[in-house]
Protein backbone atom coordinates (compact mmCIF):
# COMPACT_ATOMS: atom_id res chain seq x y z
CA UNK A 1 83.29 97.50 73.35
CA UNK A 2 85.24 94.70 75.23
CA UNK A 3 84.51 93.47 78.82
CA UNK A 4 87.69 95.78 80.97
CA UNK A 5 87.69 92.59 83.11
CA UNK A 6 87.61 89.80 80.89
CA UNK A 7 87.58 91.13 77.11
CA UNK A 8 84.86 89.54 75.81
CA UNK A 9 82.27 90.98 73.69
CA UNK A 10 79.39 92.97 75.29
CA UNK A 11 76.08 93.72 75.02
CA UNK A 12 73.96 97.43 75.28
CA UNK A 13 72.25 96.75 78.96
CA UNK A 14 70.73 100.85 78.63
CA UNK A 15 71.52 104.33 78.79
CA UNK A 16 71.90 106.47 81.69
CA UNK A 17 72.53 110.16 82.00
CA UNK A 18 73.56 109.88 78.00
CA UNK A 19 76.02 107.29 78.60
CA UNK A 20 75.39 103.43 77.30
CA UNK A 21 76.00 101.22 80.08
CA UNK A 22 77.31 97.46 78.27
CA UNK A 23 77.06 93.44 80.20
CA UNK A 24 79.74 90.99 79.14
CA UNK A 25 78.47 88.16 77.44
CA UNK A 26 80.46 86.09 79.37
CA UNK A 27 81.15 86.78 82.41
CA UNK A 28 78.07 89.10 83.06
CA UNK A 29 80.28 92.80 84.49
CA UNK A 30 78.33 95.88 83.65
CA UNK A 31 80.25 98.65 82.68
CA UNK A 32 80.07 102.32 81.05
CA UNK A 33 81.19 101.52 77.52
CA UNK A 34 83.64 104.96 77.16
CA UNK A 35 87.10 104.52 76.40
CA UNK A 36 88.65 106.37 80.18
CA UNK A 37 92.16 106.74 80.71
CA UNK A 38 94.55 109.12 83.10
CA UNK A 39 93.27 112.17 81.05
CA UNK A 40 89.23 111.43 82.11
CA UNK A 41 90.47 110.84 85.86
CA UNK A 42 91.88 114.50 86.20
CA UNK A 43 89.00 115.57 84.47
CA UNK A 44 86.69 113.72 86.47
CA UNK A 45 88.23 113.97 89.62
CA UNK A 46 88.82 117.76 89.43
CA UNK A 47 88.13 120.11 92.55
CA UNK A 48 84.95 120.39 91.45
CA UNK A 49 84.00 116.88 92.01
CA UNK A 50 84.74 117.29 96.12
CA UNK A 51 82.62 120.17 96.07
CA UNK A 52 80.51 121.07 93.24
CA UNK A 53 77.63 118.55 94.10
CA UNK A 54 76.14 116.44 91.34
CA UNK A 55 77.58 113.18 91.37
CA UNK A 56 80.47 113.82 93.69
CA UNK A 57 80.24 116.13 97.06
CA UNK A 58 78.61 119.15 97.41
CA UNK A 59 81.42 119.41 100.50
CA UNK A 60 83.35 116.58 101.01
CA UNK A 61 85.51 118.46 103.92
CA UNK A 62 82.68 118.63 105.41
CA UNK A 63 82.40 115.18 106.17
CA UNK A 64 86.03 114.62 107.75
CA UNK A 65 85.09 113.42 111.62
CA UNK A 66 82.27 110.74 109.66
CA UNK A 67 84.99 109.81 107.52
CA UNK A 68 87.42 109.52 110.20
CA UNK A 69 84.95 106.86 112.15
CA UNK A 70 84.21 104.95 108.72
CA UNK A 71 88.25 104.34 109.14
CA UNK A 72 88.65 103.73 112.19
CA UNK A 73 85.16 101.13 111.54
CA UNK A 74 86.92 99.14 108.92
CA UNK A 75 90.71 99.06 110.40
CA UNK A 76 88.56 96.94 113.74
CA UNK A 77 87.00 94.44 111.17
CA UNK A 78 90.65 93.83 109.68
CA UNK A 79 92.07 93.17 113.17
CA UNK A 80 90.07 90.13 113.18
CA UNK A 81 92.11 89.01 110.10
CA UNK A 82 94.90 90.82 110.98
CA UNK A 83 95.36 91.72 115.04
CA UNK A 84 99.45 93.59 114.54
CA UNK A 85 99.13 96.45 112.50
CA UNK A 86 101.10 96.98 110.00
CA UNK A 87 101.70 98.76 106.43
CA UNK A 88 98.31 99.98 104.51
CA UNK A 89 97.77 102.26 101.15
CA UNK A 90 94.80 103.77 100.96
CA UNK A 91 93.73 103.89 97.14
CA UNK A 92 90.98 106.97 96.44
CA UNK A 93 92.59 108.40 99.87
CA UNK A 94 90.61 111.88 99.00
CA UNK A 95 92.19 114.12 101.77
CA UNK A 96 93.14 111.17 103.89
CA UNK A 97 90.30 111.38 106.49
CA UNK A 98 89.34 107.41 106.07
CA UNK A 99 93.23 106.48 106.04
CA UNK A 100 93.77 109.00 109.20
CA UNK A 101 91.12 106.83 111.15
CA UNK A 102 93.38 103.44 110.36
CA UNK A 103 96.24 105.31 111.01
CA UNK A 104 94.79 106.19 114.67
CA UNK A 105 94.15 102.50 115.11
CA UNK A 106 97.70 101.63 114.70
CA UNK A 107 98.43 101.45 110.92
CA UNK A 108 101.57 103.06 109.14
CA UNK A 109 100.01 104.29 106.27
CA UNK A 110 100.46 106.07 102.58
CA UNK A 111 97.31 107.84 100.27
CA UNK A 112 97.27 107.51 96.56
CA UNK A 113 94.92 110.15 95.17
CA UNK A 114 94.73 111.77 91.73
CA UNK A 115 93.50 114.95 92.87
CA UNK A 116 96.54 117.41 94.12
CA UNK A 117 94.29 119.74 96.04
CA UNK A 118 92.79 116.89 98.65
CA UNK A 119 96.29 115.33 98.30
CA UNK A 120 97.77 119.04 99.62
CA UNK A 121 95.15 119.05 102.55
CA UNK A 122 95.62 115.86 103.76
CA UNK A 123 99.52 116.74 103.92
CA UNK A 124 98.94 120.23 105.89
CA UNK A 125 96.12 119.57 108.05
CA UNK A 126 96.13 115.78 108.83
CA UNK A 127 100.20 115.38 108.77
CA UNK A 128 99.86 112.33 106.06
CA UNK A 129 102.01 110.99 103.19
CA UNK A 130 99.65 110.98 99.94
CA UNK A 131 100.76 110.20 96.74
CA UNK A 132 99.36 111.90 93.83
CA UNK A 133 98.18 110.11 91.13
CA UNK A 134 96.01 106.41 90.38
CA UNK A 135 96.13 102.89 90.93
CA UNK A 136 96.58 101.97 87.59
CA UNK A 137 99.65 104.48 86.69
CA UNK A 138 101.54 103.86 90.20
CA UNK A 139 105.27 103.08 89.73
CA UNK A 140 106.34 101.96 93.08
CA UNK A 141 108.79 99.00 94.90
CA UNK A 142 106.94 99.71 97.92
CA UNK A 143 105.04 96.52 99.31
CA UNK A 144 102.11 96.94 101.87
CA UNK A 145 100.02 94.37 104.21
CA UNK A 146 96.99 96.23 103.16
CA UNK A 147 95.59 97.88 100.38
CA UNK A 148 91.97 99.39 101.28
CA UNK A 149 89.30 100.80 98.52
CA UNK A 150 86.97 102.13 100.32
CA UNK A 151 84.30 103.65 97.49
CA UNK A 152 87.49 103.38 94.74
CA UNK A 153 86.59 99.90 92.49
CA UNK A 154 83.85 101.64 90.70
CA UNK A 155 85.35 104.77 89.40
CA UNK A 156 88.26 102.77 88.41
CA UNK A 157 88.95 102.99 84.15
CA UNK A 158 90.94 99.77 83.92
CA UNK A 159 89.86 97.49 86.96
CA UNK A 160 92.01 94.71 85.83
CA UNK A 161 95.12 96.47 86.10
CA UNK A 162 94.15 98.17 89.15
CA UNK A 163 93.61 94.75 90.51
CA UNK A 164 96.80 93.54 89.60
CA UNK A 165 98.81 96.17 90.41
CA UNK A 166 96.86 96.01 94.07
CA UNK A 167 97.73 92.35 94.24
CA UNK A 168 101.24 92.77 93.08
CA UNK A 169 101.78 95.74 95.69
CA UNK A 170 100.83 93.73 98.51
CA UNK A 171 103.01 90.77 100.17
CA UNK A 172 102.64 87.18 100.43
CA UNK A 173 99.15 86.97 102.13
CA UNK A 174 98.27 90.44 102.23
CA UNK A 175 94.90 91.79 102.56
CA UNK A 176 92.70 93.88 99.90
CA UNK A 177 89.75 95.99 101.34
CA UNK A 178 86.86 96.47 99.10
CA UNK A 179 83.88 98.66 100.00
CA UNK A 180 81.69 99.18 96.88
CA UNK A 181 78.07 99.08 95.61
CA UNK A 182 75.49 96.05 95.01
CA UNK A 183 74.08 96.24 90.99
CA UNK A 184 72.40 92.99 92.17
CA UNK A 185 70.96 94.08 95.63
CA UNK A 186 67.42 94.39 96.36
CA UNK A 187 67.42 98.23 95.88
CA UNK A 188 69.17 97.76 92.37
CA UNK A 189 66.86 95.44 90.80
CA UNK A 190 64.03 97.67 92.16
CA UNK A 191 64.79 100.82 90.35
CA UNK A 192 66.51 99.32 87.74
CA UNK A 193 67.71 102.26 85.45
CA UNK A 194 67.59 104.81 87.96
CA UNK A 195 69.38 102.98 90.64
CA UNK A 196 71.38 106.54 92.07
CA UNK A 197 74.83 104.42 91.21
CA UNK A 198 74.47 104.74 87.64
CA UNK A 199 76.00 107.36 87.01
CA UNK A 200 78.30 108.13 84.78
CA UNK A 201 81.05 109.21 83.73
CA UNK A 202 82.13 109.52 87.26
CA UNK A 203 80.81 105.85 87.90
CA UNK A 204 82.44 103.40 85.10
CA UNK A 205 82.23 99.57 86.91
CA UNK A 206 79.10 98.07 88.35
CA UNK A 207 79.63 95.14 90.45
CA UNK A 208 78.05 92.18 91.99
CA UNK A 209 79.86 90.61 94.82
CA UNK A 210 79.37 87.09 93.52
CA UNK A 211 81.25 88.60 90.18
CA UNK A 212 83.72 90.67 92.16
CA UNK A 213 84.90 87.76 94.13
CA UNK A 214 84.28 85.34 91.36
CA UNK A 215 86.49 87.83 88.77
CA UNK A 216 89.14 88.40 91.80
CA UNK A 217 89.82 84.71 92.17
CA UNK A 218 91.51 84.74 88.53
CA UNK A 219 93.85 87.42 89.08
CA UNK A 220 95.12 85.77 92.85
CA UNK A 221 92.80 86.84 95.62
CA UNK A 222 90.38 84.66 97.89
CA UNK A 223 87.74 86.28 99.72
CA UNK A 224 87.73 85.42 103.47
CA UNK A 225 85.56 87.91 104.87
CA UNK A 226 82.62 90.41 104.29
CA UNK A 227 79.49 91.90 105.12
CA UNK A 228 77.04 95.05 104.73
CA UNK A 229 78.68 98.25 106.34
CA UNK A 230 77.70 101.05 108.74
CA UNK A 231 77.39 104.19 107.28
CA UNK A 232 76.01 107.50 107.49
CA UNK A 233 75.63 110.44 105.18
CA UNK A 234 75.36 113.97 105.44
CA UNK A 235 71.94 115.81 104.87
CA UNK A 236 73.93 118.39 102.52
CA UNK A 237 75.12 115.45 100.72
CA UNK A 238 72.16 113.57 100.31
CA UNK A 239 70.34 116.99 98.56
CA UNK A 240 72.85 116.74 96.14
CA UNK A 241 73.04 113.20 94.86
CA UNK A 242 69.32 113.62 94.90
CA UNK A 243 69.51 116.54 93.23
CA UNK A 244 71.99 114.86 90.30
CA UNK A 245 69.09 111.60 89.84
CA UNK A 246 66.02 113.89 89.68
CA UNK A 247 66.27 116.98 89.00
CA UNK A 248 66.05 120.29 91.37
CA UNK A 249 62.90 119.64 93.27
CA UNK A 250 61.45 122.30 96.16
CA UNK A 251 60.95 119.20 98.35
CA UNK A 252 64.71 118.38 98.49
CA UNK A 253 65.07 121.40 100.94
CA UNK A 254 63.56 119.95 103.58
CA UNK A 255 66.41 117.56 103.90
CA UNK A 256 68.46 119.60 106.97
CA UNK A 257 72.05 120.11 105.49
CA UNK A 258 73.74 119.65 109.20
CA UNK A 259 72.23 116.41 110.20
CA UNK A 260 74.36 113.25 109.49
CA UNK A 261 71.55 109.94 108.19
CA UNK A 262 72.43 106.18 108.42
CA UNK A 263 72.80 105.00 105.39
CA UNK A 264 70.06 102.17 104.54
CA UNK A 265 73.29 99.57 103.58
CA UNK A 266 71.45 96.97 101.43
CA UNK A 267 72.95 97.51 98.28
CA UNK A 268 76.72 98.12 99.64
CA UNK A 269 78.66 95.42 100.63
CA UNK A 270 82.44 95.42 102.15
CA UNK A 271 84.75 92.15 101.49
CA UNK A 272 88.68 91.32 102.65
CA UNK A 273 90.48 89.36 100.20
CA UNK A 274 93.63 87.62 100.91
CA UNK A 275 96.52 87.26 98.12
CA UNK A 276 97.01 83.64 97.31
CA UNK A 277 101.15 82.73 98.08
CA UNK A 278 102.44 82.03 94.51
């Protein structure tokens, strides 16, 4: 199977959870070598995912006020590039709690998210605008100043159109937001095969941020900031990713459910990219 960023050949890196995970010869991306399109994204993405554990979120709703801060975090660091404001879509919005937190810093913003249930919710209960559907299929004259993917790049079936279709929705010098996970951090290299992001088929891209920025340069972006996030996680959710890498285990349960953890950050990494005027 062909590199999705480049299309070169690739290479079988291993297999995890009964999916073969492929490195371009050339430029080096790791990837899960299944052919995804619209069809595994509703499958994928399906209520289950934002509630049913596993890979996804044993209750995602659960986590709205944490999201809501994460938001709020990441629309401060973009007022250093950007101190006005101005017009943001939030790709992977969920129910909109992350966009909501821009939004209450100032931002006129719009959701894109393929599932219509969290799409629904974060119409009634948060009062926001979120389009159903992906980045990849959007058919929009809409432009934006920002386009944030907070948690989005990796679950993304063809990142080189999702890239292009960010760059070409934002204007002349926008920004792109990127929060996403390490492959070549210190925790990644240290469990190697069981690193907890491997997992597919929910998780298809596996980044570097030397490649990201290196692969984002070709399609019109330069990086101009970054750095290792805050974050925190619930308890609940933590049992259940654990869970998903090894297996039911009694010891799990002593993880209280209603506690929120920080997040050890080392093998996350956030980076704003600014579109190159053509």
């Amino acid at each position: 199977m062909n590199c999705p960023l480049c299309n070169s050949e690739s290479k079988l890196a291993f297999e995890a959870k009964g999916f073969r995970l492929h490195d371009c010869t050339r430029c080096g991306h790791r990837f899960t070598a299944i052919a995804a399109d619209e069809k595994h994204v509703s499958e994928v993405y399906s209520d289950d995912y934002f509630s049913g554990g596993g890979a996804g979120y044993s209750d995602y709703l659960a986590e709205g006020e944490m999201l809501n801060l994460r938001g709020r975090m990441y629309a401060e660091k973009i007022a250093k590039f950007r101190p006005e404001p101005g017009k943001m879509l939030d790709v992977g919005a969920a129910a909109g709690f992350i966009l909501r937190g821009f939004i209450d810093s100032g931002w006129q913003g719009t959701g894109l998210e393929p599932n219509a249930e969290m799409a629904k919710f974060g119409a009634k209960a948060l009062g926001l605008h979120i389009r159903k559907g992906s980045l990849e299929s959007i058919n929009t004259n809409d432009r934006f100043d920002l386009v944030s993917m907070i948690q989005v790049a990796a679950h993304f079936y063809d990142p080189r159109s999702a890239f292009e279709k960010a760059r070409d929705l934002l204007v002349d010098d926008g920004l792109l937001l990127i929060e996403t996970w390490n492959r070549e951090s210190i925790s990644a290299r240290v469990f190697g095969k069981n690193w907890h992001e491997y997992s597919p088929p929910s998780v298809l891209q596996f980044f570097s941020e030397k490649g990201l920025t290196k692969f984002l340069e070709t399609v019109g972006f330069e990086k101009i900031g970054g750095g290792r996030p805050s974050k925190k996680i619930s308890g609940e959710h933590a049992r259940s990713l654990l869970k998903y890498r090894i297996g039911d285990n009694r010891l799990l349960k002593l993880i209280p459910a209603k506690i929120n953890f920080p997040y050890p950050s080392e093998d996350l990494f956030w980076a704003v990219y600014r579109k190159k005027q053509t």
